[in-house]
C-alpha atoms as a PDB file:
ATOM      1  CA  UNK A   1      22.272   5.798  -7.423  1.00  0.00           C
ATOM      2  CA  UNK A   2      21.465   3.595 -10.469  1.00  0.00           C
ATOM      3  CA  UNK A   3      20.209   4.986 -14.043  1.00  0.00           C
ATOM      4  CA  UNK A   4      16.753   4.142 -14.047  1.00  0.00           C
ATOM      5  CA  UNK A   5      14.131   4.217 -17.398  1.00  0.00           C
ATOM      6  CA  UNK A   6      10.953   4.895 -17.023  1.00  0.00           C
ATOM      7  CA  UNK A   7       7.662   4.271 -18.956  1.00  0.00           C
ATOM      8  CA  UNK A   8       4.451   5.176 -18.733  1.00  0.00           C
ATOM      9  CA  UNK A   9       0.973   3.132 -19.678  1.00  0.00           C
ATOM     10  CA  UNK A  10      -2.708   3.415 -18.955  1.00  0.00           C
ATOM     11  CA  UNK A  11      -4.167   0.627 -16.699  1.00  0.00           C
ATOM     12  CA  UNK A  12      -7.285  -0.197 -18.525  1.00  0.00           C
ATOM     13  CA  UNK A  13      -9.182  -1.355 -14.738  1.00  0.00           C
ATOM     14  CA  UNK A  14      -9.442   2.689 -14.089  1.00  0.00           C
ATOM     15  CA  UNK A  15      -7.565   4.169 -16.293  1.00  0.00           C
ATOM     16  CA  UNK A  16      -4.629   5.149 -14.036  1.00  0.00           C
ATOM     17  CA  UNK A  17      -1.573   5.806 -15.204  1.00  0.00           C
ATOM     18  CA  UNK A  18       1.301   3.268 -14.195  1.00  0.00           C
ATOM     19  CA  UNK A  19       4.825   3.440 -13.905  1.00  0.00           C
ATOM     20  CA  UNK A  20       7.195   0.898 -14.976  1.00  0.00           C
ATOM     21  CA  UNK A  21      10.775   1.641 -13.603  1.00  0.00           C
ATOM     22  CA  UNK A  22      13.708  -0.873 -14.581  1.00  0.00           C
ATOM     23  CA  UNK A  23      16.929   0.198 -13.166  1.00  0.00           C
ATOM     24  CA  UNK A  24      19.857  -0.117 -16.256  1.00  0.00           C
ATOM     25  CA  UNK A  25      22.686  -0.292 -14.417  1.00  0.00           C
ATOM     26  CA  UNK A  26      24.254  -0.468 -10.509  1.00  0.00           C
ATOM     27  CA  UNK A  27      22.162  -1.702  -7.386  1.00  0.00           C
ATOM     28  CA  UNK A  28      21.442   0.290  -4.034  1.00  0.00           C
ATOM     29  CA  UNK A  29      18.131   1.257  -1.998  1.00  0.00           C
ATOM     30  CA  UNK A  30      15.258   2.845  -3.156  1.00  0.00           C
ATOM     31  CA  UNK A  31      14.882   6.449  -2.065  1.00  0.00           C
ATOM     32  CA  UNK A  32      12.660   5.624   0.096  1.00  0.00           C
ATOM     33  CA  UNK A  33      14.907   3.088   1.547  1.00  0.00           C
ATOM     34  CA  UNK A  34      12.510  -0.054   0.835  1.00  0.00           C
ATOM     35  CA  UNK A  35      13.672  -2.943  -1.625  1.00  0.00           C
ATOM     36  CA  UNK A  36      12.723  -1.157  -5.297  1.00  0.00           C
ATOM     37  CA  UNK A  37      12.162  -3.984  -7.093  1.00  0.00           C
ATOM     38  CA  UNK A  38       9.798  -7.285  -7.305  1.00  0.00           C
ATOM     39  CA  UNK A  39      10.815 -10.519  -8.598  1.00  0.00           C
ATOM     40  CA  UNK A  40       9.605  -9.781 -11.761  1.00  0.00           C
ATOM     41  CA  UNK A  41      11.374  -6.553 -12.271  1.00  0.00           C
ATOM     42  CA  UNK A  42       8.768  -4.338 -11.672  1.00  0.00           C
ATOM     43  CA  UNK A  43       8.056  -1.904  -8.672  1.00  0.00           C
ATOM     44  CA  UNK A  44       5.643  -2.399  -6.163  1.00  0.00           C
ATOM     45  CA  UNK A  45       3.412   0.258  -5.709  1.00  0.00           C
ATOM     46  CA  UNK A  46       2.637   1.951  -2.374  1.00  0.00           C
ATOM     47  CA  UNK A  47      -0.165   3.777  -1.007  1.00  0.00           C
ATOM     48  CA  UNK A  48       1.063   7.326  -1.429  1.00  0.00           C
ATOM     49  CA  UNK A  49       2.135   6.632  -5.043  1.00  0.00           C
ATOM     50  CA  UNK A  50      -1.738   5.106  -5.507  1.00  0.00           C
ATOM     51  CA  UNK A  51      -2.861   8.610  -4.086  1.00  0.00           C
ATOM     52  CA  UNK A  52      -0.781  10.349  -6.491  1.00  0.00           C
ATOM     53  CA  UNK A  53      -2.260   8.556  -9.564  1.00  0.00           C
ATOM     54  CA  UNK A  54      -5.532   8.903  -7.947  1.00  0.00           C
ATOM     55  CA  UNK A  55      -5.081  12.633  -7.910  1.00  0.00           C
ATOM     56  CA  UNK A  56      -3.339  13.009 -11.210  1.00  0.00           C
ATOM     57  CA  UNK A  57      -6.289  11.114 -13.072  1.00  0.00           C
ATOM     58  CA  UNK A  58      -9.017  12.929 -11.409  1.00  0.00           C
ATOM     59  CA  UNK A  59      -7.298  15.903 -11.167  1.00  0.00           C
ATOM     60  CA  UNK A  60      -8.243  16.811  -7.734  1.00  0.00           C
ATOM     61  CA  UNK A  61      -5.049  17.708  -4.858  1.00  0.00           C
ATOM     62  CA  UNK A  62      -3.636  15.092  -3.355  1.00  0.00           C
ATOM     63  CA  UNK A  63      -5.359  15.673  -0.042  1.00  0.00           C
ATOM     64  CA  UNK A  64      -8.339  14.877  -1.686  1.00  0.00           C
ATOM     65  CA  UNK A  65      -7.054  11.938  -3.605  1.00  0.00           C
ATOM     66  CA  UNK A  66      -6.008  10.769  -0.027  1.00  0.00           C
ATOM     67  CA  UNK A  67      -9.790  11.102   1.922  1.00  0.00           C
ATOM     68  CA  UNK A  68     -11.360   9.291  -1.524  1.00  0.00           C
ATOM     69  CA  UNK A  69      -8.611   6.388  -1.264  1.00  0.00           C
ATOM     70  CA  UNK A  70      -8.987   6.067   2.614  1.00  0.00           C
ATOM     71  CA  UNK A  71     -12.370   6.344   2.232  1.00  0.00           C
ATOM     72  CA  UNK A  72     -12.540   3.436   0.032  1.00  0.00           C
ATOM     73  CA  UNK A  73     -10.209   1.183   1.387  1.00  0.00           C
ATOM     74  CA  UNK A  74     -12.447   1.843   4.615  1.00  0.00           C
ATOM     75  CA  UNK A  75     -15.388   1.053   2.914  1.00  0.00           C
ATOM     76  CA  UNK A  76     -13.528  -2.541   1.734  1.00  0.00           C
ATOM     77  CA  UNK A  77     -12.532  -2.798   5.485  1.00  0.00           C
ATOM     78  CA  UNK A  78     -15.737  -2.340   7.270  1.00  0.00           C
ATOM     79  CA  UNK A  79     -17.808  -4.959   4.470  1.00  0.00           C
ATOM     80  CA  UNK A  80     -15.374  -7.442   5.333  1.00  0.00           C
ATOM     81  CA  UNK A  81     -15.348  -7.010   9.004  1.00  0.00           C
ATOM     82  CA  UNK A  82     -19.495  -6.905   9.168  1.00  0.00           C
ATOM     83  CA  UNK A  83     -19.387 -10.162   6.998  1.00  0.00           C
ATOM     84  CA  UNK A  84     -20.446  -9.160   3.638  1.00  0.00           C
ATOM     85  CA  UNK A  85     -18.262  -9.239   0.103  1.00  0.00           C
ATOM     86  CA  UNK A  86     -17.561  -6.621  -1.856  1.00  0.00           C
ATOM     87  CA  UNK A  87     -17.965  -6.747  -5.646  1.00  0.00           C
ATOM     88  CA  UNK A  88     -16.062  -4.381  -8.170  1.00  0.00           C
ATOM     89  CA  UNK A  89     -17.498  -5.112 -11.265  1.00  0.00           C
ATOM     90  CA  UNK A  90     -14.788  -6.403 -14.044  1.00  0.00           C
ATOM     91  CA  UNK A  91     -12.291  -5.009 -11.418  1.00  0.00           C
ATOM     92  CA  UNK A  92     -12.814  -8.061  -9.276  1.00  0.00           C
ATOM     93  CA  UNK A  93     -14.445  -9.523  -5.282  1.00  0.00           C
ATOM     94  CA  UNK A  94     -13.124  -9.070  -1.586  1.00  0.00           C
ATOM     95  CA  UNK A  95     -14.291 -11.330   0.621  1.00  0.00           C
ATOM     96  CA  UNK A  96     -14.195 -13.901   3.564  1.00  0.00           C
ATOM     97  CA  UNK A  97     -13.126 -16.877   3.363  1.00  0.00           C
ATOM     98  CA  UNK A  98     -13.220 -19.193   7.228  1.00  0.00           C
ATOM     99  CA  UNK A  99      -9.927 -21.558   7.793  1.00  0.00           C
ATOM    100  CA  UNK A 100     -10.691 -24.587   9.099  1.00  0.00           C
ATOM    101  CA  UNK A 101      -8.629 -25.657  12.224  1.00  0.00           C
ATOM    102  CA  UNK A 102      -5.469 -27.794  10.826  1.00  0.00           C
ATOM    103  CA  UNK A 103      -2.250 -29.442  12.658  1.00  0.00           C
ATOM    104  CA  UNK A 104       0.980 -27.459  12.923  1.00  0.00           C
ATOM    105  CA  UNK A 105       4.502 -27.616  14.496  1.00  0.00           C
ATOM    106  CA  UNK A 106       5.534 -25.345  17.301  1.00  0.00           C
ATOM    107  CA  UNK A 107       8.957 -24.200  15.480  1.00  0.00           C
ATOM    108  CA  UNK A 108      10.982 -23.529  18.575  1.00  0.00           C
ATOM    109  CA  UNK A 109      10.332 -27.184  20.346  1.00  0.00           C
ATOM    110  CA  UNK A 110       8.999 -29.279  17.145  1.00  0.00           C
ATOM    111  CA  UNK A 111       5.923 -30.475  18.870  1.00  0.00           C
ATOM    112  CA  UNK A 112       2.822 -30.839  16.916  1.00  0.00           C
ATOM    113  CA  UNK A 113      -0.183 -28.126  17.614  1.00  0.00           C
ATOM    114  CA  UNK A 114      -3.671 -27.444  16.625  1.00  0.00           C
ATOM    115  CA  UNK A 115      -3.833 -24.337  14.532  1.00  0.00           C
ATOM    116  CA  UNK A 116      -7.505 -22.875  15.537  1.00  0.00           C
ATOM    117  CA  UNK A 117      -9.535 -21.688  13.051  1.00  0.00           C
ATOM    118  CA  UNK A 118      -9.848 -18.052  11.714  1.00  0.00           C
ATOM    119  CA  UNK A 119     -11.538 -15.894   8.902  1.00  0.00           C
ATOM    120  CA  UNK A 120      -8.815 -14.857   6.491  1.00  0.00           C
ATOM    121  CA  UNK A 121      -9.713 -11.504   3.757  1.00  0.00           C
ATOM    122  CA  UNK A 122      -9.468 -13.205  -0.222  1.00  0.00           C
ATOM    123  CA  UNK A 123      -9.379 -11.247  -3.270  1.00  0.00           C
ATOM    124  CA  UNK A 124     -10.659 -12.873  -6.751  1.00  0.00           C
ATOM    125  CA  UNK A 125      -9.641 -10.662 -10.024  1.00  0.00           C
ATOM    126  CA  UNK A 126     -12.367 -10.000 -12.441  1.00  0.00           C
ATOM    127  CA  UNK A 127     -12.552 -10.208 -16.318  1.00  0.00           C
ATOM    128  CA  UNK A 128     -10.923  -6.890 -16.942  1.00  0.00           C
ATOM    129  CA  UNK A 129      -8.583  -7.076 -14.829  1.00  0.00           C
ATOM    130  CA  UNK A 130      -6.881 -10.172 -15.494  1.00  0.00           C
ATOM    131  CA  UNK A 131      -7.105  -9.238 -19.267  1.00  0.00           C
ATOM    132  CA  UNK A 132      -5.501  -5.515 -18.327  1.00  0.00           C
ATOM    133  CA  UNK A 133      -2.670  -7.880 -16.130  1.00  0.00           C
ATOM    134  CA  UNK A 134      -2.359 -10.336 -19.223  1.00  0.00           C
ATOM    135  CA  UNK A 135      -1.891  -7.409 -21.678  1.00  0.00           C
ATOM    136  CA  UNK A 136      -5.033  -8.022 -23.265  1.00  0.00           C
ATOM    137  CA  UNK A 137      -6.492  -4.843 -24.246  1.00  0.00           C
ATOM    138  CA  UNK A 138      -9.850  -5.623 -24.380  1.00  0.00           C
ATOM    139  CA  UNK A 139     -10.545  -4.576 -20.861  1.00  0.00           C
END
């Protein structure tokens, strides 16, 4: 298993603690057996380690960090699905967006095909949080 250094920092969006993990030497699978790192070197962060931020930060148990995360993300869901956006102030905006139809290529035979259209969910950062992601500080 490699040596990996951690590092700790406040996300100014909520104030939730982040981890950074590097690994500093060797390569092999992430104990949870998914890929461990991004292109950029970072870790991706799953929902369970979201949860546990969630509940660290409030200081609540995790099964409560769990029912207000689900409960949000639910929230996010059901907006989108009835039509409506969702605005996070300085955090940033879920919303619809429609696809228009467009020309494809079946990729098994080559031959071209109308792609129909469909709605597709978009996210657009806020102020805060791009200047949080750009190392800012202000946000």
């Amino acid at each position: 298993m490699p040596n990996t250094e951690h590092r700790t920092e406040t996300s100014y969006a909520f104030r939730i603690p982040v981890v950074h993990c590097r690994a500093t030497q060797g390569t092999g699978s992430h104990r949870l057996g998914r890929k461990p790192f991004d292109a950029k070197g970072g870790v991706s962060v799953r929902k369970q380690e979201l949860v546990r931020a969630v509940a660290q930060q409030a200081q609540m148990s995790e099964s409560q960090a769990t029912t207000a995360v689900n409960a949000v993300l639910t929230a996010i869901q059901d907006a989108l699905a009835g039509g409506d956006e969702v605005n996070i102030s300085g955090f940033g905006a879920f919303r619809v967006v429609e696809r228009a139809s467009r020309e494809g290529r079946n990729p098994r035979t080559g031959t071209a095909m109308t792609i129909g259209p469909r709605k597709s969910p978009a996210f657009r950062a806020g102020t805060q949080l791009k200047r949080a992601v750009e190392g800012d500080g202000r946000g």
